[in-house]
Protein backbone atom coordinates (compact mmCIF):
# COMPACT_ATOMS: atom_id res chain seq x y z
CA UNK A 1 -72.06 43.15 81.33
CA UNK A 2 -73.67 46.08 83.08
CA UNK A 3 -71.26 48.55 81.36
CA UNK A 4 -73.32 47.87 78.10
CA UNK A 5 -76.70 48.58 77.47
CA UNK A 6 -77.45 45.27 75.68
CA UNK A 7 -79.89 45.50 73.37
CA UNK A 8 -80.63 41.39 72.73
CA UNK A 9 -78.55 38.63 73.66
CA UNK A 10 -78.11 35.10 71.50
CA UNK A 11 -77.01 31.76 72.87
CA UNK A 12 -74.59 29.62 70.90
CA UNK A 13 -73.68 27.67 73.12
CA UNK A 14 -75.77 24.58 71.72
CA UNK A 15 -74.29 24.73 68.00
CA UNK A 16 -71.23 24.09 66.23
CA UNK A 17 -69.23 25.93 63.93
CA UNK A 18 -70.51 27.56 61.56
CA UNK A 19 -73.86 27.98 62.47
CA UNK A 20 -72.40 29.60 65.03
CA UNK A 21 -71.81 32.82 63.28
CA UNK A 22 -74.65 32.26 61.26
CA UNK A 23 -76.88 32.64 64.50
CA UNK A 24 -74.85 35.67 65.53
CA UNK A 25 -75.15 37.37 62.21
CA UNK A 26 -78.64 36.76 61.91
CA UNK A 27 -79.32 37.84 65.64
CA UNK A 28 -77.46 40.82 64.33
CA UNK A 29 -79.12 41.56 61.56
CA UNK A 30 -82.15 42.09 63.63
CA UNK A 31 -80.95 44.92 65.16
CA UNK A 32 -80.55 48.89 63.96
CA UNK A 33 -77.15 50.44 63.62
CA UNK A 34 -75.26 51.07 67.00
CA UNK A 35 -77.06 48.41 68.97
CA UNK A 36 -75.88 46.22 71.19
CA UNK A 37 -75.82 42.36 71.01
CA UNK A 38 -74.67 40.12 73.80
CA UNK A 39 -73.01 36.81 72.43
CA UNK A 40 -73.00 33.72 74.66
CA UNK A 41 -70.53 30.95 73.15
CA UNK A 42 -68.26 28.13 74.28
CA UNK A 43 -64.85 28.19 74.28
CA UNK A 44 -62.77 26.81 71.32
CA UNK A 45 -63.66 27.20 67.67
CA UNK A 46 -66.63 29.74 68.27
CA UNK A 47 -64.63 32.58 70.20
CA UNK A 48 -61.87 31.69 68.10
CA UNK A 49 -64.01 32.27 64.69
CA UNK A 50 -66.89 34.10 66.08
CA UNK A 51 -65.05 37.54 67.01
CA UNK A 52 -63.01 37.50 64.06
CA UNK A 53 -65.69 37.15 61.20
CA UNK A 54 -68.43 39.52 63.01
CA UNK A 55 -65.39 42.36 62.75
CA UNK A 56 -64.54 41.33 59.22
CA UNK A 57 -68.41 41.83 58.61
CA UNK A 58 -67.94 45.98 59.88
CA UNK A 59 -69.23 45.37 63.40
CA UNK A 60 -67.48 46.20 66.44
CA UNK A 61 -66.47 44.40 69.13
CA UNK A 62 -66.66 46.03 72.36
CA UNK A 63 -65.52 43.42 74.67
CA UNK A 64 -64.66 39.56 75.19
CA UNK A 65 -65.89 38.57 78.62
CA UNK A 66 -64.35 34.99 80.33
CA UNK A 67 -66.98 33.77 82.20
CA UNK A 68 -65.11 31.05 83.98
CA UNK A 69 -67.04 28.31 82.98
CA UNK A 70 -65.79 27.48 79.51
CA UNK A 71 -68.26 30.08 77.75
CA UNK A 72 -67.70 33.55 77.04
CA UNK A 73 -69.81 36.72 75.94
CA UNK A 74 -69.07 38.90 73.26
CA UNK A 75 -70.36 42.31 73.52
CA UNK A 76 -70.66 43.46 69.81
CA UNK A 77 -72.41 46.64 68.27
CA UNK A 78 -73.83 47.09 65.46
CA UNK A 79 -72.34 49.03 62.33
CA UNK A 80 -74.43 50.03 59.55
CA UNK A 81 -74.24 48.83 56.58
């Protein structure tokens, strides 16, 4: 992740779908246009759903990282509203 300035980072990784986005859009909502937030999720139904409704809200996803472990981190800035 050191190619992104990250502004604030969530963990997800101990909630189910959807609460899951819920967490990310409120983490996200905290932020001012063309931040950076750092998602940390499980594999599965979060980076399934997770990428896909945070884009459909405007934002933009900068990058889906595999961590190895069964979790990923999405990179995701923040487009105004």
């Amino acid at each position: 992740m050191a190619e992104f300035d990250v502004n604030e980072r969530v963990d997800i990784t101990d909630v189910v779908c959807p609460v899951t986005f819920v967490k990310a859009k409120v983490a996200l909502e905290e932020l001012d246009d063309g931040e950076i937030l750092a998602v940390h999720m499980n594999d599965g139904e979060p980076v399934q759903n997770v990428p896909r409704s945070i884009k459909e809200d405007g934002h933009q996803i900068l990058k889906l990282i595999d961590n190895g472990d069964s979790t990923y981190d999405l990179i995701v800035r923040k487009v105004g509203d």
